[in-house]
C-alpha atoms as a PDB file:
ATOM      1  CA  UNK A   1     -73.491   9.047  91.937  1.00  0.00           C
ATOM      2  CA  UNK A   2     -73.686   4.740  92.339  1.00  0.00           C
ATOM      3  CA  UNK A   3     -76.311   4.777  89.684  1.00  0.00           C
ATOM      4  CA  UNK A   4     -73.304   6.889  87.294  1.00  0.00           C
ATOM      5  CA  UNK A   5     -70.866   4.899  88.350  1.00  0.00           C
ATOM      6  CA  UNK A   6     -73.129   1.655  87.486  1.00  0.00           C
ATOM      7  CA  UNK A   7     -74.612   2.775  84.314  1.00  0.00           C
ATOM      8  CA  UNK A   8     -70.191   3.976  83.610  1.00  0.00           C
ATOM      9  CA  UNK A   9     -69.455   0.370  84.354  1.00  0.00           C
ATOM     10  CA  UNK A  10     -72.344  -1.144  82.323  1.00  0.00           C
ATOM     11  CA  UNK A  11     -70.769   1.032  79.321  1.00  0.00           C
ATOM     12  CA  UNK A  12     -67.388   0.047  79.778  1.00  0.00           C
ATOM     13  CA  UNK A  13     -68.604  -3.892  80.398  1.00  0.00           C
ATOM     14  CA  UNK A  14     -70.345  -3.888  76.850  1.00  0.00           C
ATOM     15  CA  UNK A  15     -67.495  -1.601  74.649  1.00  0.00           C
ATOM     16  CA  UNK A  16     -65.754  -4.936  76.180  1.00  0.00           C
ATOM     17  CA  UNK A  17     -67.665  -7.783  74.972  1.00  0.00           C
ATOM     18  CA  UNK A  18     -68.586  -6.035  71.550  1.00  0.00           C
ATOM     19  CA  UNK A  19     -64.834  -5.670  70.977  1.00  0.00           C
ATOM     20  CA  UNK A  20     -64.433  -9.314  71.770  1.00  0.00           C
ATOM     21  CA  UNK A  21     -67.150 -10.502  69.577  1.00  0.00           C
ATOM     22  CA  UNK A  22     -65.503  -8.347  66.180  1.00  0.00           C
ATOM     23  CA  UNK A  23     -62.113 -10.044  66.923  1.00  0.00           C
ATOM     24  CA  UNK A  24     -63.583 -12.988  66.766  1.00  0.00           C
ATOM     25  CA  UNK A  25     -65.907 -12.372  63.998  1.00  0.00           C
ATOM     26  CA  UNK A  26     -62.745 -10.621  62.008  1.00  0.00           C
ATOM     27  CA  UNK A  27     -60.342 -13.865  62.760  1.00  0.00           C
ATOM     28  CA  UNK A  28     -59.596 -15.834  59.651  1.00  0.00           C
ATOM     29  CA  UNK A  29     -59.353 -19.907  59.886  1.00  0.00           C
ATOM     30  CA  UNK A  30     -56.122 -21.371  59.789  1.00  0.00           C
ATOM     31  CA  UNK A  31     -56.650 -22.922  56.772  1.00  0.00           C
ATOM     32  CA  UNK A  32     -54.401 -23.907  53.819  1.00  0.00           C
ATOM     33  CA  UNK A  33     -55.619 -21.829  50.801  1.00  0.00           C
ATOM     34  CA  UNK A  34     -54.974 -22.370  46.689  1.00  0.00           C
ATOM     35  CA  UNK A  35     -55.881 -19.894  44.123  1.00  0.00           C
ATOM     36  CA  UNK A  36     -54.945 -20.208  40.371  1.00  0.00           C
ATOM     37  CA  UNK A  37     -54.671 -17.464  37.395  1.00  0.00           C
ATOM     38  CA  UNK A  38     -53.325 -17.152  34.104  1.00  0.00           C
ATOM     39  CA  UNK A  39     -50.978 -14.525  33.077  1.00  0.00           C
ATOM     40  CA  UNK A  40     -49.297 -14.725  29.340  1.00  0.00           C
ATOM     41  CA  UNK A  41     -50.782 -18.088  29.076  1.00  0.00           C
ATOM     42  CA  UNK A  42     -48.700 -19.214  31.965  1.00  0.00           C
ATOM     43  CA  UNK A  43     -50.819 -21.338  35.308  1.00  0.00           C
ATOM     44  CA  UNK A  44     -49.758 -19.363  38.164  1.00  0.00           C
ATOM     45  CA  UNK A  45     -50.647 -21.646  41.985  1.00  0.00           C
ATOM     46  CA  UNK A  46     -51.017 -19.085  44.616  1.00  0.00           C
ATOM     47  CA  UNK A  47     -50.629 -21.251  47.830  1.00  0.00           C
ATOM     48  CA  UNK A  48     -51.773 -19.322  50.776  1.00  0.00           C
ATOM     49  CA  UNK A  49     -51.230 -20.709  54.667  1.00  0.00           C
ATOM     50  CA  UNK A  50     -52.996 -18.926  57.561  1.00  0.00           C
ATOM     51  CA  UNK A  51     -51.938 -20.318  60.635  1.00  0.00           C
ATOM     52  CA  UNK A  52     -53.343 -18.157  63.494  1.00  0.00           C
ATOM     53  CA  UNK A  53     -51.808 -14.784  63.510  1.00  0.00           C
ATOM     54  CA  UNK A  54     -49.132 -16.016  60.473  1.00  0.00           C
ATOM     55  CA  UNK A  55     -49.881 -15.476  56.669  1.00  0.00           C
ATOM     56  CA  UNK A  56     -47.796 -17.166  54.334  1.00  0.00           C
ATOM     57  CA  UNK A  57     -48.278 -16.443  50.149  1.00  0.00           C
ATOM     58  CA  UNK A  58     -46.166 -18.176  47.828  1.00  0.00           C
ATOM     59  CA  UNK A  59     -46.169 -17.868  43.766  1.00  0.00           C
ATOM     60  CA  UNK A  60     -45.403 -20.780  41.346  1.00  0.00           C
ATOM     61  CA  UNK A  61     -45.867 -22.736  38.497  1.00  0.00           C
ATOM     62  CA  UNK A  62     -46.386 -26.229  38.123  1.00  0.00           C
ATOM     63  CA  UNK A  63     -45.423 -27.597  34.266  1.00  0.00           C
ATOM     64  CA  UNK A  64     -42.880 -26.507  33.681  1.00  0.00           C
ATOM     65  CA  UNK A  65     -41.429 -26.106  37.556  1.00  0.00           C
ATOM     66  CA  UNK A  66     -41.070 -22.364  37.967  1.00  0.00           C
ATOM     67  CA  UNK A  67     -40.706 -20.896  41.391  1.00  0.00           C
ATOM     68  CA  UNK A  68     -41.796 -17.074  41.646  1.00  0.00           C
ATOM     69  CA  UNK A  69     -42.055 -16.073  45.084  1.00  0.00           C
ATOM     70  CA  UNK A  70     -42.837 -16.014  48.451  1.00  0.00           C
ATOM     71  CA  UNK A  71     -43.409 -13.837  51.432  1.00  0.00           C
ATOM     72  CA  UNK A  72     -44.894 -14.125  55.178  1.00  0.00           C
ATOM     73  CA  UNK A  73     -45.010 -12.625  58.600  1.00  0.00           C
ATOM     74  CA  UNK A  74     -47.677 -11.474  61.369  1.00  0.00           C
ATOM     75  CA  UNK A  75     -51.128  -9.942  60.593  1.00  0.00           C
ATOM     76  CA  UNK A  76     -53.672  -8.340  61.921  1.00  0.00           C
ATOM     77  CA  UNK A  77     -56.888  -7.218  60.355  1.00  0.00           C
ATOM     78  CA  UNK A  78     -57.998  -3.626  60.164  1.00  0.00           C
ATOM     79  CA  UNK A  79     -61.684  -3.074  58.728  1.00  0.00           C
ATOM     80  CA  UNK A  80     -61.642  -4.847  55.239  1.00  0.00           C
ATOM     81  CA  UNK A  81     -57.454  -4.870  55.149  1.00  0.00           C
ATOM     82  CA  UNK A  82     -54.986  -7.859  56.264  1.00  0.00           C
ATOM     83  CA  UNK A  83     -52.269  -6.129  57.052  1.00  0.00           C
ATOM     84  CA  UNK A  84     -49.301  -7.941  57.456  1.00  0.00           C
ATOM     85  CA  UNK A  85     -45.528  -7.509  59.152  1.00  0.00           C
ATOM     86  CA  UNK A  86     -43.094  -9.194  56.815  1.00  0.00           C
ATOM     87  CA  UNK A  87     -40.623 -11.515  58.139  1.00  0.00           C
ATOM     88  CA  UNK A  88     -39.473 -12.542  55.163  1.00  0.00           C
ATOM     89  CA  UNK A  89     -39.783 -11.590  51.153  1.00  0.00           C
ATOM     90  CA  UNK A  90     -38.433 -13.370  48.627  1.00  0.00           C
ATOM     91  CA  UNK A  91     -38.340 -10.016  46.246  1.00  0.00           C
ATOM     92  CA  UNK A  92     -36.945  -7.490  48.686  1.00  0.00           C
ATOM     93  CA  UNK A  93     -34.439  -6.415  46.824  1.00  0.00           C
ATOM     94  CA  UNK A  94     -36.791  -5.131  44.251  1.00  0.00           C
ATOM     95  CA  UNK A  95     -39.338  -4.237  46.166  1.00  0.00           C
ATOM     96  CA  UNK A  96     -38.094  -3.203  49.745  1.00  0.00           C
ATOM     97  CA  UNK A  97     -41.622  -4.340  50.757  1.00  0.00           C
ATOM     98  CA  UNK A  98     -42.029  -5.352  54.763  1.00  0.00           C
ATOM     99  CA  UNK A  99     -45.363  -4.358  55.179  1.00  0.00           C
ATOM    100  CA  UNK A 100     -48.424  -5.390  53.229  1.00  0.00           C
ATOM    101  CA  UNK A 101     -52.179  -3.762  53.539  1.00  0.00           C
ATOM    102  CA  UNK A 102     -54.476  -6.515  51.468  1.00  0.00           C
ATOM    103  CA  UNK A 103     -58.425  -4.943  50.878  1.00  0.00           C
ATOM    104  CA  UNK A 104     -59.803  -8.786  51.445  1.00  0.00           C
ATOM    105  CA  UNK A 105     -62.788 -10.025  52.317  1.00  0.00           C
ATOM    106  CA  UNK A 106     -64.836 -13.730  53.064  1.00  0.00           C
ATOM    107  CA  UNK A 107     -67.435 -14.901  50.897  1.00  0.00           C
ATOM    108  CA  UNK A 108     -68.231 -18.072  52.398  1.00  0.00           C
ATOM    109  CA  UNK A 109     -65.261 -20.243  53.088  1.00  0.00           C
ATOM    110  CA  UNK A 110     -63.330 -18.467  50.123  1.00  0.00           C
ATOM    111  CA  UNK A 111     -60.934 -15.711  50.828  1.00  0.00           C
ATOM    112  CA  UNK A 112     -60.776 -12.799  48.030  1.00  0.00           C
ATOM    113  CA  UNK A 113     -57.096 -10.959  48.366  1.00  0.00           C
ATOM    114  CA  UNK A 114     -56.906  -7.751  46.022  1.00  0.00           C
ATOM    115  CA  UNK A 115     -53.321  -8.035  44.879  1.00  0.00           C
ATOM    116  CA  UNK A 116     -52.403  -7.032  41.186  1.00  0.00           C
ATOM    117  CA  UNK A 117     -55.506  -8.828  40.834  1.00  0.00           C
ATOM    118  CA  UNK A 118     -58.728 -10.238  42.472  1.00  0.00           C
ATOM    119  CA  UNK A 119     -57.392 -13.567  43.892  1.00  0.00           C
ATOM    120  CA  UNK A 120     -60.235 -15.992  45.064  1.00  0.00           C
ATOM    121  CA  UNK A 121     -58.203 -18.632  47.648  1.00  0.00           C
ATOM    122  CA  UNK A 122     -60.263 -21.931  48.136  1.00  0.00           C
ATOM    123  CA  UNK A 123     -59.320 -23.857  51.287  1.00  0.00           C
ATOM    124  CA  UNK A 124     -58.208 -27.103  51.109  1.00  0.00           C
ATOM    125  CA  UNK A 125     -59.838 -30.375  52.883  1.00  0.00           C
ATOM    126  CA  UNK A 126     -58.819 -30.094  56.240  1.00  0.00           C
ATOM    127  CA  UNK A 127     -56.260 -32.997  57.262  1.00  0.00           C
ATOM    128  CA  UNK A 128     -54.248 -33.342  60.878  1.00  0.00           C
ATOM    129  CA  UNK A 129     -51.417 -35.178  61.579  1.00  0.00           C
ATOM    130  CA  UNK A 130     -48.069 -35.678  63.466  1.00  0.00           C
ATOM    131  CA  UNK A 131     -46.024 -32.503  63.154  1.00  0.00           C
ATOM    132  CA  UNK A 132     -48.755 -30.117  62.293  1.00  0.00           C
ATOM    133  CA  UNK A 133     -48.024 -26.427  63.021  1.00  0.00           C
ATOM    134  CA  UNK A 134     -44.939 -24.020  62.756  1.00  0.00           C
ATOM    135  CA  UNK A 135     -40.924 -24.942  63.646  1.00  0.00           C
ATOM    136  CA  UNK A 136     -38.026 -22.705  63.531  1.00  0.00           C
ATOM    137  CA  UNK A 137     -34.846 -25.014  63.210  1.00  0.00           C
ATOM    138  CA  UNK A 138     -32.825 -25.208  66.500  1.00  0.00           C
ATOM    139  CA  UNK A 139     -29.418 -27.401  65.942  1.00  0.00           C
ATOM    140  CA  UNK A 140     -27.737 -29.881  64.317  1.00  0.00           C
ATOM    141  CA  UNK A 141     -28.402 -33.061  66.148  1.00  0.00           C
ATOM    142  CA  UNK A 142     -27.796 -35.766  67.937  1.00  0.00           C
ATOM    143  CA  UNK A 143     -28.929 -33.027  71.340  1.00  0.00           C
ATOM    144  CA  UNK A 144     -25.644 -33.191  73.274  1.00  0.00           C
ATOM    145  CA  UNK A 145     -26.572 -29.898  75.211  1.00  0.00           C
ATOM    146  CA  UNK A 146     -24.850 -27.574  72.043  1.00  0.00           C
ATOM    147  CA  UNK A 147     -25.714 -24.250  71.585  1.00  0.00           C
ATOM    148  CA  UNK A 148     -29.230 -23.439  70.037  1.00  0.00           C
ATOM    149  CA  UNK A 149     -30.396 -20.728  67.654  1.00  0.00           C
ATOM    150  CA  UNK A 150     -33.414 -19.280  69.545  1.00  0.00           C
ATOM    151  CA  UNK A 151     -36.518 -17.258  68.559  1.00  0.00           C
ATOM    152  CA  UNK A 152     -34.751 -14.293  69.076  1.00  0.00           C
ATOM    153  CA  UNK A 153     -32.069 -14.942  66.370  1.00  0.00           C
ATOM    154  CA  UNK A 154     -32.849 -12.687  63.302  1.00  0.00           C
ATOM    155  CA  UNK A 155     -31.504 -16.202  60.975  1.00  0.00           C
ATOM    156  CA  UNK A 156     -34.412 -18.018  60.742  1.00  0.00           C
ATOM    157  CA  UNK A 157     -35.388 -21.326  58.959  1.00  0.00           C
ATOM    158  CA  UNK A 158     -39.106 -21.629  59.317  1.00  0.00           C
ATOM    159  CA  UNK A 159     -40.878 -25.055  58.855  1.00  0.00           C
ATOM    160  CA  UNK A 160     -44.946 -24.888  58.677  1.00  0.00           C
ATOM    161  CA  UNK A 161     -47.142 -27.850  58.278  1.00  0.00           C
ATOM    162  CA  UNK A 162     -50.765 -27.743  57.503  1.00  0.00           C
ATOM    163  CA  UNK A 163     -53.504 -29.454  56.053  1.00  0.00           C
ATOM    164  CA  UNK A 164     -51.026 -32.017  54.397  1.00  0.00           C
ATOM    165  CA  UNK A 165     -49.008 -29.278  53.050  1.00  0.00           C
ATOM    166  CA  UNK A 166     -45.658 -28.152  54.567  1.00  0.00           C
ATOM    167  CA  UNK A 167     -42.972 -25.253  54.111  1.00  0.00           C
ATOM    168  CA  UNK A 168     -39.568 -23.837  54.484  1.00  0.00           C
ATOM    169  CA  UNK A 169     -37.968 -21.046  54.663  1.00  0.00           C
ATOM    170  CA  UNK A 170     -34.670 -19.922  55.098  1.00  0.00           C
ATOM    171  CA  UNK A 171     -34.289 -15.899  55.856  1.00  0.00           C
ATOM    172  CA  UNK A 172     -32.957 -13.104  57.791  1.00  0.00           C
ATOM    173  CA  UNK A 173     -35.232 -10.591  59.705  1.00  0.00           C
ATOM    174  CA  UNK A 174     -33.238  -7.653  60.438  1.00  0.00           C
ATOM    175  CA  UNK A 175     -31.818  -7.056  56.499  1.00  0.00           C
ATOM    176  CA  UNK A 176     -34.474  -9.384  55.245  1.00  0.00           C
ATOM    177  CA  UNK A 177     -32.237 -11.534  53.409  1.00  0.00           C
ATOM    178  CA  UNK A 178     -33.495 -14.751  51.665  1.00  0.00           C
ATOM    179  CA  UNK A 179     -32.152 -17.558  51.691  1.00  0.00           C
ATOM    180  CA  UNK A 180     -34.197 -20.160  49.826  1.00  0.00           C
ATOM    181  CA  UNK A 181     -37.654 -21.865  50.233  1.00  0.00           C
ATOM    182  CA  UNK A 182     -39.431 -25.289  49.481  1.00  0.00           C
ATOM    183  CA  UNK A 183     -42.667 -26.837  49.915  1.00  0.00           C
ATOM    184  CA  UNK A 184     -45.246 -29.507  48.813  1.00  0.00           C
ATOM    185  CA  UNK A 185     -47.203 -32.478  49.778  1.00  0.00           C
ATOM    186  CA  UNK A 186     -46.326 -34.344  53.135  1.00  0.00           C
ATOM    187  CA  UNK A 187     -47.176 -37.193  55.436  1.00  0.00           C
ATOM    188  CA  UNK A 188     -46.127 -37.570  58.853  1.00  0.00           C
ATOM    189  CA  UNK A 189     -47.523 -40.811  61.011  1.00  0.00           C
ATOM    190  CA  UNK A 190     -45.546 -43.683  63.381  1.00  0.00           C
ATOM    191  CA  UNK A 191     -42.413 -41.994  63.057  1.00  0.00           C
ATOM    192  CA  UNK A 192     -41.814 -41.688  59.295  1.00  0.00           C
ATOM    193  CA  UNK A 193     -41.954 -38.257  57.980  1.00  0.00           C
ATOM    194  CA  UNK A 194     -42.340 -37.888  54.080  1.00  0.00           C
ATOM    195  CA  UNK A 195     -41.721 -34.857  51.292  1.00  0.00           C
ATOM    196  CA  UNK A 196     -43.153 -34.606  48.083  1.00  0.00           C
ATOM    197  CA  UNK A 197     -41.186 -31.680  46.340  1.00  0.00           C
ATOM    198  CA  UNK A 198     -44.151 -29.106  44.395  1.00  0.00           C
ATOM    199  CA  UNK A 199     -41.825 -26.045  43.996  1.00  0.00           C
ATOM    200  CA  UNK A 200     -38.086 -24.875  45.158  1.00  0.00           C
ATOM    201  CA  UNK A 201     -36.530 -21.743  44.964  1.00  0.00           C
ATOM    202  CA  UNK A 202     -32.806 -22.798  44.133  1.00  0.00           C
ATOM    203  CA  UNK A 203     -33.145 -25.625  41.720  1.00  0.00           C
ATOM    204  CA  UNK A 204     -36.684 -26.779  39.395  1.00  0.00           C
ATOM    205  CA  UNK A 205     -34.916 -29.811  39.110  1.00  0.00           C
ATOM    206  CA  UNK A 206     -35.449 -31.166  41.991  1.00  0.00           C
ATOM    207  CA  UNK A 207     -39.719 -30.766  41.902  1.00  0.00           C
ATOM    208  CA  UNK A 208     -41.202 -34.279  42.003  1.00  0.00           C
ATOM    209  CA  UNK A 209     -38.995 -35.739  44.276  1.00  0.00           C
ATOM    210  CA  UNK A 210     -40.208 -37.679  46.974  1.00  0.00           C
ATOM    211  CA  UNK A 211     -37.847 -37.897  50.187  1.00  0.00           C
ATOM    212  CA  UNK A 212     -38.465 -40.008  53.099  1.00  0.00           C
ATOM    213  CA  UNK A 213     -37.656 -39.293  56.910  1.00  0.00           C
ATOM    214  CA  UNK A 214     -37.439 -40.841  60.443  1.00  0.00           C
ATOM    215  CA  UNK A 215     -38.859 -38.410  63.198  1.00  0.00           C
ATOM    216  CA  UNK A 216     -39.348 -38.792  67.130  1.00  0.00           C
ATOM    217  CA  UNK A 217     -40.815 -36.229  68.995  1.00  0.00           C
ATOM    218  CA  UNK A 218     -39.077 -35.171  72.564  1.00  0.00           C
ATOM    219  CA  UNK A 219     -41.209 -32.337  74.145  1.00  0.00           C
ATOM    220  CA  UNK A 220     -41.030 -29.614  71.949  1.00  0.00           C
ATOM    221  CA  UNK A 221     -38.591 -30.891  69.752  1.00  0.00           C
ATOM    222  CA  UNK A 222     -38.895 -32.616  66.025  1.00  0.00           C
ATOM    223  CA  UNK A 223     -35.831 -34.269  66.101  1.00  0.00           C
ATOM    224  CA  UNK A 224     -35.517 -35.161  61.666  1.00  0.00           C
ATOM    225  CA  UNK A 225     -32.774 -38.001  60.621  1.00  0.00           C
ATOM    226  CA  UNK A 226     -32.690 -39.436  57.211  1.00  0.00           C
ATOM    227  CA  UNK A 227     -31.155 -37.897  53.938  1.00  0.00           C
ATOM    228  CA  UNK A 228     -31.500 -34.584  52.303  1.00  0.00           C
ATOM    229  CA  UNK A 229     -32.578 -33.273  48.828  1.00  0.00           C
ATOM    230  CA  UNK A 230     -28.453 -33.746  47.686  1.00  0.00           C
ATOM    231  CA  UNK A 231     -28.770 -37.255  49.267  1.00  0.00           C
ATOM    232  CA  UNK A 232     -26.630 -36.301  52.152  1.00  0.00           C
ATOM    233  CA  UNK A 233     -27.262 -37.630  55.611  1.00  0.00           C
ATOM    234  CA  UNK A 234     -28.336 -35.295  57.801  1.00  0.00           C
ATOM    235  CA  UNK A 235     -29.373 -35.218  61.705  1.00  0.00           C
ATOM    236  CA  UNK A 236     -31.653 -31.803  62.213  1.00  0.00           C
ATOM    237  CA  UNK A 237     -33.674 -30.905  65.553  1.00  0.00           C
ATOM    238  CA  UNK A 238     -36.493 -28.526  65.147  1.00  0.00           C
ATOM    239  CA  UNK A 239     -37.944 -26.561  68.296  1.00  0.00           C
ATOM    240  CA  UNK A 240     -41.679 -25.554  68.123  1.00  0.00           C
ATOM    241  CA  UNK A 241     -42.308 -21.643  67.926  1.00  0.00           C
ATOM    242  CA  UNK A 242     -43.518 -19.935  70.874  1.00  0.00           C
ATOM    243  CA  UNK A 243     -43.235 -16.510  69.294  1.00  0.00           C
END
């Protein structure tokens, strides 16, 4: 009966470890990821940020400015799929979409996602710096103990930074309502916090500019002063995500 019970535990002990070792082995780097293709003679930049559990995959093109789309939430990989939980889609209300099952697979450091197409995603050099990870925008500033949003508000404005590279996005989780995104180029070091514009989704226009910040970090806030896109001042504190 001990020597059952010890060869049970021995069992259980290994199904244990060998489940360990394919999460890890199944785990995809955080890593920013670019992919280009060309469709009716038209460059389309696939930018691609993993950032732990969080995918983010957003469509555009470059000359002439064009935004297209983008879309995130939580994964989780099952066999040769990344399937993901959509937070946000840009293209909801065409495609009702808040669940994606990607076949993908690793061939080397490349990542191959089997959208409409065979998308090969190249990562980008790695790069650290002030500011690096995700934010989910808390209140208008200066902090004079007002009322926050909190993770648990279904209105959302995401901010990820990564590998030199950052993101917003402005949506709504429960009726998955978009409400705008930008991203680019940025650098964030002694306090000064600065945007190059690659693609936004409400005005082309404004792609190539270049706006400049002041930042302090308190705890687990980002507190952001300077002026925005419109050239309006603007005071915004930004609380790190948890969840």
């Amino acid at each position: 009966m001990k020597n059952s019970i010890k060869k049970h535990s021995k069992n259980i002990t290994l199904a244990v470890i060998l489940m360990a070792i394919n999460l890890v082995q199944a785990q995809i780097p955080s890593k920013t990821y670019f992919s280009e293709e060309v469709v009716d003679e038209k460059t389309i930049t696939h930018e691609l940020h993993i950032d732990g559990d969080y995918f983010i995959h957003t469509m555009y093109e470059k000359n002439p400015a064009h935004f297209i789309m983008t879309r995130g939430g939580f994964t989780q990989i099952e066999r040769d799929r990344l399937v993901v939980l959509l937070e946000f889609n840009s293209n909801y209300e065409n495609d009702e979409l808040r669940l994606l099952s990607i076949p993908f697979k690793q061939e080397g450091e490349n990542l191959v996602l089997d959208m409409k197409s065979k998308n090969v995603f190249k990562p980008i050099p790695s790069l650290t710096q002030d500011l690096d990870g995700q934010w989910l925008f808390a209140t208008r500033g200066p902090d004079k103990g007002q009322e926050r949003r909190g993770e648990e508000n279904p209105r959302k404005t995401l901010k990820i930074l990564t590998d030199g590279r950052f993101q917003w996005i402005a949506y709504q989780t429960e009726t998955m309502k978009f409400s705008g995104t930008g991203g680019g180029s940025f650098t964030s070091k002694d306090g000064k916090y600065t945007e190059h514009i690659e693609f936004f989704s409400k005005d082309n226009l404004r792609v190539g500019a270049k706006l400049k910040f002041d930042y302090e970090l308190k705890e687990n806030d980002w507190h952001h002063t300077g002026n925005n896109s419109k050239g309006e001042p603007m005071y915004e504190i930004w609380a790190k995500r948890k969840n």
